[in-house]
PDB file of N, CA and C in Angstrom:
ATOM      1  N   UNK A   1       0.835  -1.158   0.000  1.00  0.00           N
ATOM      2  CA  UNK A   1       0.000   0.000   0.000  1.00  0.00           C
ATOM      3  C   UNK A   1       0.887   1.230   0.000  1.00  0.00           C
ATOM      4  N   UNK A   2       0.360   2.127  -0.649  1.00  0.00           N
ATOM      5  CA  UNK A   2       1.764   3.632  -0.859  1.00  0.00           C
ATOM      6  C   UNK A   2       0.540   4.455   0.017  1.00  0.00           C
ATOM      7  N   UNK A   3       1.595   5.385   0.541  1.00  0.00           N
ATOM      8  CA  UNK A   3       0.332   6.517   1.451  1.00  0.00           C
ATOM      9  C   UNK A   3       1.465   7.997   0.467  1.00  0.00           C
ATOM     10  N   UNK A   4      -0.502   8.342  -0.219  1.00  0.00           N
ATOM     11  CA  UNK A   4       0.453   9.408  -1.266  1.00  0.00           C
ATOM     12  C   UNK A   4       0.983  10.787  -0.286  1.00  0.00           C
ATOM     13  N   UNK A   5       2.166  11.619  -1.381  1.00  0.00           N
ATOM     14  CA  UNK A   5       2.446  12.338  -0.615  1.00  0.00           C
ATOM     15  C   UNK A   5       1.374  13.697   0.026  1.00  0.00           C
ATOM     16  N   UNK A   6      -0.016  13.681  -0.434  1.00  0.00           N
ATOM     17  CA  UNK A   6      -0.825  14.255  -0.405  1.00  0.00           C
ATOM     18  C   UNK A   6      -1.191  13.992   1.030  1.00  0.00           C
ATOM     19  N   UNK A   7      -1.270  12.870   1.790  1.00  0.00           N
ATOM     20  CA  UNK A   7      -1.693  12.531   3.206  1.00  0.00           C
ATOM     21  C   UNK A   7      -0.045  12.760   4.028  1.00  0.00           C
ATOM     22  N   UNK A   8       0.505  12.613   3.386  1.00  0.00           N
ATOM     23  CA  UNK A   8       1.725  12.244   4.421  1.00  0.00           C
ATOM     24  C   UNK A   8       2.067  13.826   4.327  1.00  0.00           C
ATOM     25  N   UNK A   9       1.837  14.421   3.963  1.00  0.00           N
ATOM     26  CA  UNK A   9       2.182  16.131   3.767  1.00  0.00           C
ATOM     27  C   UNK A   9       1.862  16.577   5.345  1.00  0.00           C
ATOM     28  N   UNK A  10       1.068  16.546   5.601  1.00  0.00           N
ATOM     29  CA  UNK A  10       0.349  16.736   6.732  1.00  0.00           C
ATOM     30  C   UNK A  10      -0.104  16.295   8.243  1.00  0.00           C
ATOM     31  N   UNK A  11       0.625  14.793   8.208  1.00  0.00           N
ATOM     32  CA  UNK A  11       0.911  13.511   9.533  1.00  0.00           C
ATOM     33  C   UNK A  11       1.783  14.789  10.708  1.00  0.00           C
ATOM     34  N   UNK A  12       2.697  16.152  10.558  1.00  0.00           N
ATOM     35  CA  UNK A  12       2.806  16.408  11.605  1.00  0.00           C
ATOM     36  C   UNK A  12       2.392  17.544  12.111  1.00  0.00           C
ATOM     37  N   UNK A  13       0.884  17.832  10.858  1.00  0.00           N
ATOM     38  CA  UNK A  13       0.500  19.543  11.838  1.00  0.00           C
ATOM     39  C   UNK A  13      -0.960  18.823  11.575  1.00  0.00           C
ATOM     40  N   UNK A  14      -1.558  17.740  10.771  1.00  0.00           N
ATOM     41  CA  UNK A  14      -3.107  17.944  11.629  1.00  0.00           C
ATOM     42  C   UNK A  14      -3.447  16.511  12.112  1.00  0.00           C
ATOM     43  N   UNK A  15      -3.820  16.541  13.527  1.00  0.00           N
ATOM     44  CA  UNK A  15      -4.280  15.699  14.203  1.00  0.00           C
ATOM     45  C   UNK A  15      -5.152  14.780  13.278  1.00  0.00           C
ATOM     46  N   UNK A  16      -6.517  14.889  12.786  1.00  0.00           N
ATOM     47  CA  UNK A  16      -7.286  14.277  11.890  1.00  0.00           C
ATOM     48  C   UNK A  16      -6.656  13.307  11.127  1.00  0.00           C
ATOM     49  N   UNK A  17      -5.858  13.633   9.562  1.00  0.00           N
ATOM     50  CA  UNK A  17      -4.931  13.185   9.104  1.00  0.00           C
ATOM     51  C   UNK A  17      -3.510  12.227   9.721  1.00  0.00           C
ATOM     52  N   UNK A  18      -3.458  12.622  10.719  1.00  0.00           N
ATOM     53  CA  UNK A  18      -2.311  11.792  11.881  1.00  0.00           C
ATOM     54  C   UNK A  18      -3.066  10.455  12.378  1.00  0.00           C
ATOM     55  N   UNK A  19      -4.928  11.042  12.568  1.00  0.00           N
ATOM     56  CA  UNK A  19      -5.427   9.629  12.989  1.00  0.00           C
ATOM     57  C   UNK A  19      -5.548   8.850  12.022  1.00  0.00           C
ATOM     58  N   UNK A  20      -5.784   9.544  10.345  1.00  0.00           N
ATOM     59  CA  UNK A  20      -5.913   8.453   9.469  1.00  0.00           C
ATOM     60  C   UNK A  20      -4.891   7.897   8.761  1.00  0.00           C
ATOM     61  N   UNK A  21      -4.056   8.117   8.814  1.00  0.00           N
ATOM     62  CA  UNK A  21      -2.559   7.511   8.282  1.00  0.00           C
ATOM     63  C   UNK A  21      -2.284   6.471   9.840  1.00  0.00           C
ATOM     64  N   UNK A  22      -2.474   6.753  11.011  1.00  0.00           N
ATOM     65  CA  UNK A  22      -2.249   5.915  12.187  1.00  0.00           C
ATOM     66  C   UNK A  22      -3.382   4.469  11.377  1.00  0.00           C
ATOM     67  N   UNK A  23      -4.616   4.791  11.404  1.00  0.00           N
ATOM     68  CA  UNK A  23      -5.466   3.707  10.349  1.00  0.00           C
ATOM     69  C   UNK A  23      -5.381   2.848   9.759  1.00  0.00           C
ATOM     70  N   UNK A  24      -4.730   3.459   8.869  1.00  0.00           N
ATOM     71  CA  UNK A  24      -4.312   3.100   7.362  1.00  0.00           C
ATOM     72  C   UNK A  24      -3.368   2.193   7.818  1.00  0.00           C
ATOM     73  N   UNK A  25      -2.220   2.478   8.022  1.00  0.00           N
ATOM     74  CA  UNK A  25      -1.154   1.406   8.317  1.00  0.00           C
ATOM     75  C   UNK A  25      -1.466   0.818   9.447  1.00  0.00           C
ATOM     76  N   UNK A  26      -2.385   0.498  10.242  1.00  0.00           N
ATOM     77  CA  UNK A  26      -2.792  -0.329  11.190  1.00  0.00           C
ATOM     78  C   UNK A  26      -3.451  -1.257  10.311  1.00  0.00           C
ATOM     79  N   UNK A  27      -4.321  -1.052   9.235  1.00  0.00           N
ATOM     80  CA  UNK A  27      -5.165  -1.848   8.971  1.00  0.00           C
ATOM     81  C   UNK A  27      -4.615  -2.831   7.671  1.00  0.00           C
ATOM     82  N   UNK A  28      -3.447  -1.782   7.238  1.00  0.00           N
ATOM     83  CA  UNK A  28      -2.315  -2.463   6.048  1.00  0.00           C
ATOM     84  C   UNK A  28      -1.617  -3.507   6.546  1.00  0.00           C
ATOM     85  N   UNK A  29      -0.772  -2.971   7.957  1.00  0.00           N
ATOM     86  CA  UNK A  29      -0.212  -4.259   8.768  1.00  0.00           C
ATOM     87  C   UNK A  29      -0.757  -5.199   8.900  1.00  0.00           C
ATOM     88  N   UNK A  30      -2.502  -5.849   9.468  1.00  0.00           N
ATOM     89  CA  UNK A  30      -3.243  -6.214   9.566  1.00  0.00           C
ATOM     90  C   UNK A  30      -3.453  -7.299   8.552  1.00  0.00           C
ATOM     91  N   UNK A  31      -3.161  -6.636   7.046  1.00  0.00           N
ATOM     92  CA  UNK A  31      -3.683  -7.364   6.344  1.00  0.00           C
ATOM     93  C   UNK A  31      -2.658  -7.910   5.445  1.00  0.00           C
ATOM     94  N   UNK A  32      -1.435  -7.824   5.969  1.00  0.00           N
ATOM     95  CA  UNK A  32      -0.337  -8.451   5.561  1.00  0.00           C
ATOM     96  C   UNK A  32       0.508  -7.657   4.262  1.00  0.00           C
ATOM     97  N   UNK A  33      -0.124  -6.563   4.116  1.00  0.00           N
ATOM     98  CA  UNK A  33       0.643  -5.702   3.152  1.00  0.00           C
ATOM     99  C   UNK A  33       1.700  -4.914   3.800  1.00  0.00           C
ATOM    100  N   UNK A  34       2.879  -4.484   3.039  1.00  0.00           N
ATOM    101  CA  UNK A  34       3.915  -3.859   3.148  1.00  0.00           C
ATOM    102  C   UNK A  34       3.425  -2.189   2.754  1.00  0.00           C
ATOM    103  N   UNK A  35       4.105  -1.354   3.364  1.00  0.00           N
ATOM    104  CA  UNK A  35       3.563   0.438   3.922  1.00  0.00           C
ATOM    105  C   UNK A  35       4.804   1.142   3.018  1.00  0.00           C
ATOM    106  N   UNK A  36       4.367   2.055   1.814  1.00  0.00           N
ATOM    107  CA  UNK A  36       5.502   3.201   1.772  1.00  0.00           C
ATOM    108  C   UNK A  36       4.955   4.428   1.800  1.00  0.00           C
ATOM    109  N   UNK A  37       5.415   5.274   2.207  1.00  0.00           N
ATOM    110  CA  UNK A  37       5.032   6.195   2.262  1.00  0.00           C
ATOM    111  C   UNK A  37       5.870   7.544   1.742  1.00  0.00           C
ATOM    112  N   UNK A  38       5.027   8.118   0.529  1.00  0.00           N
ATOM    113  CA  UNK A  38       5.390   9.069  -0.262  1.00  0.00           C
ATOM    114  C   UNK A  38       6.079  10.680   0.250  1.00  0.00           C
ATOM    115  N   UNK A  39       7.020  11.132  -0.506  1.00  0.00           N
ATOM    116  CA  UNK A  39       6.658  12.541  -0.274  1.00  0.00           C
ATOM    117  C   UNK A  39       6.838  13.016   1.324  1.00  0.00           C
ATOM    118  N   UNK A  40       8.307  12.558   1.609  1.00  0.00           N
ATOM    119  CA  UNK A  40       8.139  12.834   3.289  1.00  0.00           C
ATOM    120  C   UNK A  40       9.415  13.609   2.679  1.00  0.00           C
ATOM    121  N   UNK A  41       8.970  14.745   3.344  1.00  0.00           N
ATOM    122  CA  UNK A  41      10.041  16.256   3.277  1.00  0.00           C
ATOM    123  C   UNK A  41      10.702  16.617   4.438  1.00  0.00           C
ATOM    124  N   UNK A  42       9.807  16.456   5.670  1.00  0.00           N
ATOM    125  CA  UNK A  42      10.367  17.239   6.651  1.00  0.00           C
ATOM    126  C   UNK A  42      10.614  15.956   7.946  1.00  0.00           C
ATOM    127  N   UNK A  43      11.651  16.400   8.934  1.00  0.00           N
ATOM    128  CA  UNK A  43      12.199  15.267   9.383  1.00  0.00           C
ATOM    129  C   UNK A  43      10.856  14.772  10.940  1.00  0.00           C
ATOM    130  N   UNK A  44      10.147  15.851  10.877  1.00  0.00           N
ATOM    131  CA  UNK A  44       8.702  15.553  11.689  1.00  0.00           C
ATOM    132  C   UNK A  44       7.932  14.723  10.867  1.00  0.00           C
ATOM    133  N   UNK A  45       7.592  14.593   9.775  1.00  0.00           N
ATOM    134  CA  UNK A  45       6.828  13.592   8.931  1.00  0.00           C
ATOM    135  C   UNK A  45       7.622  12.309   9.402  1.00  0.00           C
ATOM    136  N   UNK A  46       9.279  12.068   9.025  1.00  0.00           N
ATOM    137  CA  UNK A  46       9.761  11.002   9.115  1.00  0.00           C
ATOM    138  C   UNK A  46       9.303  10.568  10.725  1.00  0.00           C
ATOM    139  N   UNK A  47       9.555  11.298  11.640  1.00  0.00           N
ATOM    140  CA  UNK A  47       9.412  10.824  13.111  1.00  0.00           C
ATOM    141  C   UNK A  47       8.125  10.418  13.401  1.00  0.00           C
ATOM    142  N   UNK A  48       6.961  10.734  12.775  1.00  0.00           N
ATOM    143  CA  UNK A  48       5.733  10.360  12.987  1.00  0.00           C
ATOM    144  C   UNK A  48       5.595   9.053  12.093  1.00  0.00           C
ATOM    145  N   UNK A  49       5.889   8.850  10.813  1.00  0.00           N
ATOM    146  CA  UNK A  49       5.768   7.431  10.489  1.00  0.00           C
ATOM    147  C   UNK A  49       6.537   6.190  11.088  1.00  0.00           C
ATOM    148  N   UNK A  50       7.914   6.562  11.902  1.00  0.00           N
ATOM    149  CA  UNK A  50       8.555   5.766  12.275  1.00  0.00           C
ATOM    150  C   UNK A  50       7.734   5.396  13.390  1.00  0.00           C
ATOM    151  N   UNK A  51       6.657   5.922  14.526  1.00  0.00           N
ATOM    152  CA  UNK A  51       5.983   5.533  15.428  1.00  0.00           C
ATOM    153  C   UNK A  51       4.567   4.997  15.055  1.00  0.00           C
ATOM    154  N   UNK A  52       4.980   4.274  13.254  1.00  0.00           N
ATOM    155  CA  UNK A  52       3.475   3.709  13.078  1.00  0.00           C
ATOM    156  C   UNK A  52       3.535   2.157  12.463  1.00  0.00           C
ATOM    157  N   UNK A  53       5.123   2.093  12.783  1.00  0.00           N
ATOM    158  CA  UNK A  53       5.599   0.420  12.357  1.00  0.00           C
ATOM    159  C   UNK A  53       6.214   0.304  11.743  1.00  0.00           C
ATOM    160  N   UNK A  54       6.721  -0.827  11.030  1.00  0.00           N
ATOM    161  CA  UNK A  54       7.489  -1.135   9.934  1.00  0.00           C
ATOM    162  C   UNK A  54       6.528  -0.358   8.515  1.00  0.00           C
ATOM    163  N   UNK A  55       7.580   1.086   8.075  1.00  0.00           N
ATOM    164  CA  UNK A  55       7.181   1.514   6.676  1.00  0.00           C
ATOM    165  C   UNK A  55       8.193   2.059   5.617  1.00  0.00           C
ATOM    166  N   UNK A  56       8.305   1.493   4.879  1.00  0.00           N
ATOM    167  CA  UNK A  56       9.197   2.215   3.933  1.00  0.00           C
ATOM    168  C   UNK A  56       9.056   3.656   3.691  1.00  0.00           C
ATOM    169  N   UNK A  57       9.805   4.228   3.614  1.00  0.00           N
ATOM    170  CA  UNK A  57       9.790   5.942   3.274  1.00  0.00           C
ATOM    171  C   UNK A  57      10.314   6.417   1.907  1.00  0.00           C
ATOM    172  N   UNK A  58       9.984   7.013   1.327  1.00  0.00           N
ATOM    173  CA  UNK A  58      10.872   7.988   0.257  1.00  0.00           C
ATOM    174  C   UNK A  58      10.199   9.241  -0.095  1.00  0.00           C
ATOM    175  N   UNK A  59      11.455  10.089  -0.369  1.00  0.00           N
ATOM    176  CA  UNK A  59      10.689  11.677  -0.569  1.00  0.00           C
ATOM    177  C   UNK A  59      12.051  12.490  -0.326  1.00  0.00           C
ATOM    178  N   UNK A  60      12.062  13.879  -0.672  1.00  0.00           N
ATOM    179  CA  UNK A  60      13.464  14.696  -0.758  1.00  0.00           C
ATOM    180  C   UNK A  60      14.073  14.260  -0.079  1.00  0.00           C
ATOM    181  N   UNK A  61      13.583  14.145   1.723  1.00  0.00           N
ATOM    182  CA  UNK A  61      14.272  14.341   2.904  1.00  0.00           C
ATOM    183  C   UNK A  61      15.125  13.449   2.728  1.00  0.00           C
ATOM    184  N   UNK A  62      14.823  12.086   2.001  1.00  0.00           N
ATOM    185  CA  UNK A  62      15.642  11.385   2.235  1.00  0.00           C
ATOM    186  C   UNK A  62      16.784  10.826   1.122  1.00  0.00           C
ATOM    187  N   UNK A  63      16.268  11.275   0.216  1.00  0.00           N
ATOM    188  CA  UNK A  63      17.406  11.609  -1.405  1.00  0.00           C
ATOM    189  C   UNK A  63      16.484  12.426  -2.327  1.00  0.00           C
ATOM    190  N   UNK A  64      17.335  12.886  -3.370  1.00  0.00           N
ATOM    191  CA  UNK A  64      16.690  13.274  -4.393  1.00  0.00           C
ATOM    192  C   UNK A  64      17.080  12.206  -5.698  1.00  0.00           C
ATOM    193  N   UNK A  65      16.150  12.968  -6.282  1.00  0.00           N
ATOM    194  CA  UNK A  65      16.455  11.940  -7.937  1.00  0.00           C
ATOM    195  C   UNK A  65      18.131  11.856  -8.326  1.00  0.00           C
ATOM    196  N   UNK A  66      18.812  11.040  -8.464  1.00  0.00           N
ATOM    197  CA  UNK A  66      19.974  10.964  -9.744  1.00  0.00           C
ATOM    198  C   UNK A  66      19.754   9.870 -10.637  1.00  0.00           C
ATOM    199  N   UNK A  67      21.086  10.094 -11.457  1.00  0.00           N
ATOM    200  CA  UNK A  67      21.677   9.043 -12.489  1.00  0.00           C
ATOM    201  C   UNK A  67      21.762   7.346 -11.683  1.00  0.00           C
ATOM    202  N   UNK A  68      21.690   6.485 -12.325  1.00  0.00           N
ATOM    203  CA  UNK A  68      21.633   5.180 -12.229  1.00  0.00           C
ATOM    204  C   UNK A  68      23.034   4.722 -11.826  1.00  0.00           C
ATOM    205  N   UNK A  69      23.941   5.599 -12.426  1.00  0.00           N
ATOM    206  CA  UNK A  69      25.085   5.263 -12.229  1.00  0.00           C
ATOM    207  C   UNK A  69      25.513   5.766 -10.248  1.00  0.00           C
ATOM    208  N   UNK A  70      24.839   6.613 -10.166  1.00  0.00           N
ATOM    209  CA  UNK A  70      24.749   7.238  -8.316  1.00  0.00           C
ATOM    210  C   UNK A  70      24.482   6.677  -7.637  1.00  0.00           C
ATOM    211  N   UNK A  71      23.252   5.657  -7.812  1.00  0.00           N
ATOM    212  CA  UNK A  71      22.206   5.637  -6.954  1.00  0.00           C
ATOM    213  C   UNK A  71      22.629   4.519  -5.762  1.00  0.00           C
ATOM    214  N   UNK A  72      23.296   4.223  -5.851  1.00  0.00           N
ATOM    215  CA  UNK A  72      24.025   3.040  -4.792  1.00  0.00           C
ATOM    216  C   UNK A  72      24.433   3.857  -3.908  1.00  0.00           C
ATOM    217  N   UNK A  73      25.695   4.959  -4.223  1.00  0.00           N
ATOM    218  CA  UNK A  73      26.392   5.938  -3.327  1.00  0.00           C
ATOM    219  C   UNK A  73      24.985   6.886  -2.631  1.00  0.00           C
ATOM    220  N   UNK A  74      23.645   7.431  -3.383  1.00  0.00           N
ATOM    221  CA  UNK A  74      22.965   7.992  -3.182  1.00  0.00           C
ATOM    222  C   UNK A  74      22.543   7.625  -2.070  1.00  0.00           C
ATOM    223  N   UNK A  75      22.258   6.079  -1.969  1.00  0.00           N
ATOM    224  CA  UNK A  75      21.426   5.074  -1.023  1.00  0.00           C
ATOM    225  C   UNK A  75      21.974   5.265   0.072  1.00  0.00           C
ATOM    226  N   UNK A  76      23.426   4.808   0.036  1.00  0.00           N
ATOM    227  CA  UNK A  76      24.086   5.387   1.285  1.00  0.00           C
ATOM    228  C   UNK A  76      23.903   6.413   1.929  1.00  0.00           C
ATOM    229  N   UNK A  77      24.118   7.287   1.600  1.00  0.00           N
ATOM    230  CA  UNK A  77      23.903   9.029   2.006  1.00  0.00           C
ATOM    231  C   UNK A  77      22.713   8.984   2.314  1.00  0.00           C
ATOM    232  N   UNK A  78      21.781   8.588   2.062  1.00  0.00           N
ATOM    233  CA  UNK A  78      20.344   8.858   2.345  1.00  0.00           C
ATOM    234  C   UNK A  78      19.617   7.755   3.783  1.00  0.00           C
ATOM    235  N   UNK A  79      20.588   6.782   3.756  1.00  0.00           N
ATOM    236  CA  UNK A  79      20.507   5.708   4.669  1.00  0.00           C
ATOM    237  C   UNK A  79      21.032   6.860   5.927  1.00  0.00           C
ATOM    238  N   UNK A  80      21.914   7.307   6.295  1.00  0.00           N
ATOM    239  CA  UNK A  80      22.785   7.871   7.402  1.00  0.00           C
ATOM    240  C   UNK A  80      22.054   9.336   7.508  1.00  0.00           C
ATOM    241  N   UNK A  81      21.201  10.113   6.294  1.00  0.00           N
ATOM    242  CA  UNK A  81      20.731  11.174   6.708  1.00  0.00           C
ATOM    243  C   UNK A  81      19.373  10.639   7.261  1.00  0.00           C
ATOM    244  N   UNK A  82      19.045   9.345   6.692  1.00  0.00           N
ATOM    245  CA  UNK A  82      17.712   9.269   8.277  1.00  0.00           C
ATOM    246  C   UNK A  82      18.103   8.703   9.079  1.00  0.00           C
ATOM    247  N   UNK A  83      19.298   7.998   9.342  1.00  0.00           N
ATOM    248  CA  UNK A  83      19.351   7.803  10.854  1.00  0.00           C
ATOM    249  C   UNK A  83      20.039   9.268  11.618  1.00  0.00           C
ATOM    250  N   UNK A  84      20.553   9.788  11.026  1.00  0.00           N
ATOM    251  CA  UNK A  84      20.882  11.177  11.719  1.00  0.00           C
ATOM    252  C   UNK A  84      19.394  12.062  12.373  1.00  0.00           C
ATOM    253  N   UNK A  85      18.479  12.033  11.291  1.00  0.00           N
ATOM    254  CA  UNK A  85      17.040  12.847  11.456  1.00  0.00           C
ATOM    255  C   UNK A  85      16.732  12.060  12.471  1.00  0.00           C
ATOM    256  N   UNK A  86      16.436  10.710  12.890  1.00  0.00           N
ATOM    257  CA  UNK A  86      15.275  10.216  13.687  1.00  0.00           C
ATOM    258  C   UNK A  86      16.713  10.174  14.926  1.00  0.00           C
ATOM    259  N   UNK A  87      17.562  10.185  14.721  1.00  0.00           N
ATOM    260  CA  UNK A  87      18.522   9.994  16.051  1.00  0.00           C
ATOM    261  C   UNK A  87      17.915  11.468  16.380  1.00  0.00           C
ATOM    262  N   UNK A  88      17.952  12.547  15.922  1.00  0.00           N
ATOM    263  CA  UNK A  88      17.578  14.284  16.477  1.00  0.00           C
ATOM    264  C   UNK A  88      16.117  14.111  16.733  1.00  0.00           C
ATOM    265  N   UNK A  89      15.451  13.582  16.118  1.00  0.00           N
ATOM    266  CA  UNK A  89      13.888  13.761  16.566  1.00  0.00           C
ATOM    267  C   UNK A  89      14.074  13.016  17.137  1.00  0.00           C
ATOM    268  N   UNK A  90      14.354  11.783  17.796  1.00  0.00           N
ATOM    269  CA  UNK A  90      14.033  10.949  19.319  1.00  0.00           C
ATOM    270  C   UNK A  90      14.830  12.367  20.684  1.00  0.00           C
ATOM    271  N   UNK A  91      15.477  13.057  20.507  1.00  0.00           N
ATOM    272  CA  UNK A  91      15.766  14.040  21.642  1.00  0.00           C
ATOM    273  C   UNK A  91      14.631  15.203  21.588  1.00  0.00           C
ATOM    274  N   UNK A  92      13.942  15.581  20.758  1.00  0.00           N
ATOM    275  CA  UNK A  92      13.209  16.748  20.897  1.00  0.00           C
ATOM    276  C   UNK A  92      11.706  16.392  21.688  1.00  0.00           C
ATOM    277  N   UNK A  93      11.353  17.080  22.781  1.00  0.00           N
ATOM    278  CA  UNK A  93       9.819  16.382  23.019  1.00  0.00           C
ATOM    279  C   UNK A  93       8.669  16.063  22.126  1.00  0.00           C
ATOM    280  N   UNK A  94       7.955  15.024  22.765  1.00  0.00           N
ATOM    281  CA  UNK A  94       6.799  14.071  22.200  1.00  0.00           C
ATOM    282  C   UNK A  94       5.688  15.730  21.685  1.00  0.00           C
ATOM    283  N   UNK A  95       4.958  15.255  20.501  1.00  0.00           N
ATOM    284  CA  UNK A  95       4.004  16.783  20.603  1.00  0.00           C
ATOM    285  C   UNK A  95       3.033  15.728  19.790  1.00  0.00           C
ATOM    286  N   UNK A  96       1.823  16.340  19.381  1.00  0.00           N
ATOM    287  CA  UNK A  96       0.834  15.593  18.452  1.00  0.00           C
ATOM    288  C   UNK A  96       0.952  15.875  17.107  1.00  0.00           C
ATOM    289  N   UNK A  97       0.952  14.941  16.598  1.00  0.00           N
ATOM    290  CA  UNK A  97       0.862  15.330  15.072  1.00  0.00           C
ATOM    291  C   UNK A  97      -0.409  15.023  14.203  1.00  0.00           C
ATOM    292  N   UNK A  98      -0.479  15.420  12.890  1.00  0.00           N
ATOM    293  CA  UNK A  98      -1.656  15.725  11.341  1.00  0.00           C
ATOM    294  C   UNK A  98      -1.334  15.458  10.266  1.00  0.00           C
ATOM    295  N   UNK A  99      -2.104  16.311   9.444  1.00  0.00           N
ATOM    296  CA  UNK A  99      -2.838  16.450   8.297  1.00  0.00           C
ATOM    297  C   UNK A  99      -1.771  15.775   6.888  1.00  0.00           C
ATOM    298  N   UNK A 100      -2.821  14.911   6.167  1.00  0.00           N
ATOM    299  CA  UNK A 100      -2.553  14.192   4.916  1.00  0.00           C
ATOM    300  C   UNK A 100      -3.741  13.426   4.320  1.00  0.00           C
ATOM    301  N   UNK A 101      -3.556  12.932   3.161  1.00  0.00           N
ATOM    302  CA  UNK A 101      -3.878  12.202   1.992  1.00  0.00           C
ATOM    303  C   UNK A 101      -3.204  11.023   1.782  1.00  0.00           C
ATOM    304  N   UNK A 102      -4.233   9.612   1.747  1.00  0.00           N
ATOM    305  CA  UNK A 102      -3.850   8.103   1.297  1.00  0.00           C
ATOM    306  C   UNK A 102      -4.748   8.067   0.206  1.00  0.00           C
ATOM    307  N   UNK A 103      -3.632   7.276  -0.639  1.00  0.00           N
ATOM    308  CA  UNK A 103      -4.348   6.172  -1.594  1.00  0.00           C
ATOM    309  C   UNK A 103      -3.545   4.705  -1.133  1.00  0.00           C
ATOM    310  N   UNK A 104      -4.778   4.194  -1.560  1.00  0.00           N
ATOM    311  CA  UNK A 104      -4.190   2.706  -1.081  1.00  0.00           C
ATOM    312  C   UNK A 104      -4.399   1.539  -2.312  1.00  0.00           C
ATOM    313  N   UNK A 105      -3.017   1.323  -2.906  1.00  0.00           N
ATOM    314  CA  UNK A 105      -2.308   0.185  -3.535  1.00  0.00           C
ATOM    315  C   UNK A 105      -2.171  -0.636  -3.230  1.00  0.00           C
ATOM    316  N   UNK A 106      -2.588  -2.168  -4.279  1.00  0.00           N
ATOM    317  CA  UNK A 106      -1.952  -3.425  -4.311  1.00  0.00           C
ATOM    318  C   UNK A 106      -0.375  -3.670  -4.618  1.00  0.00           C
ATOM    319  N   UNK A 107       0.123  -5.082  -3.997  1.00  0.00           N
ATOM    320  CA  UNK A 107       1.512  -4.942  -4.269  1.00  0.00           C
ATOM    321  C   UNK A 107       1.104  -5.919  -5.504  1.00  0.00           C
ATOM    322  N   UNK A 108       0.057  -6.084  -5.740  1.00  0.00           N
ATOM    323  CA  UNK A 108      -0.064  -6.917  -7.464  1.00  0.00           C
ATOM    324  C   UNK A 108      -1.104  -8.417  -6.801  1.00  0.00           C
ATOM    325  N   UNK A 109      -0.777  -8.484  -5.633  1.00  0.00           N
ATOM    326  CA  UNK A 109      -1.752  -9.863  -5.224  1.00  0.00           C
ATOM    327  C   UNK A 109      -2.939  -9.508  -5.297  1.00  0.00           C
ATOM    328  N   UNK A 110      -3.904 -11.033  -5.468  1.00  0.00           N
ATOM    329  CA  UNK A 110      -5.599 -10.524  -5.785  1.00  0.00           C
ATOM    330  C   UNK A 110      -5.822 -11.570  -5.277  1.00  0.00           C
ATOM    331  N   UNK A 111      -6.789 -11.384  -4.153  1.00  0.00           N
ATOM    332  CA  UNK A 111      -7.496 -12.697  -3.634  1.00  0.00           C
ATOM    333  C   UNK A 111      -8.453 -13.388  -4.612  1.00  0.00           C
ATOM    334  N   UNK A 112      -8.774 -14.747  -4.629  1.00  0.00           N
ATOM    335  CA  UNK A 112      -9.751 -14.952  -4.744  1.00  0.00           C
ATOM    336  C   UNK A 112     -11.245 -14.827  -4.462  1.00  0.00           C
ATOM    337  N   UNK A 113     -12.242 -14.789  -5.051  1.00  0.00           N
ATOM    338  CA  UNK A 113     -13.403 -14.341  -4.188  1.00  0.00           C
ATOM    339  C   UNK A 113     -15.049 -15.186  -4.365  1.00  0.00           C
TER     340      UNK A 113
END
């Protein structure tokens, strides 16, 4: 399931949106699907999805676009700038967080019915 960057924009200023992305990946976990989540810019977005389980992330904060030939070295760099971000957001106090937009994707499986 991808949570677009339209919902995840907003997981750390509106409460509402914070409860439905909390939801969403409760009910994704639940159902045995894997969580990414789009479009995470700011290192408060990252700290609020990290307190909603196992989810993949991508979005500026954590690389930008390159060449194919980069993207290994990119990975790196982008691996150590979120553990740097969530090492700084675990010291700053707990606050409530908001507002975003989900769509919710198959990873290609289809039950029978």
């Amino acid at each position: 399931m991808k949570l677009d960057r339209l919902l995840v924009a907003g997981v750390d200023t509106n409460p509402r949106s914070a409860a439905i992305v909390r939801s969403i990946v409760a009910l994704c976990h639940g159902l045995g699907l894997q969580v990414v989540a789009e479009g995470v810019e700011r290192t408060a977005q990252l700290e609020f999805l990290s307190h909603c389980g196992p989810i993949s992330a991508q979005g500026f904060l954590l690389g930008q676009p390159v060449e194919a030939n980069a993207a290994h070295a990119e990975a790196q760099a982008a691996s150590a700038r979120v553990r740097l971000a969530l090492e700084a957001a675990a010291q700053l106090p707990r606050r409530e967080l908001g507002e975003s937009l989900v769509f919710v994707g198959s990873s290609g499986r289809r039950r029978a019915t």
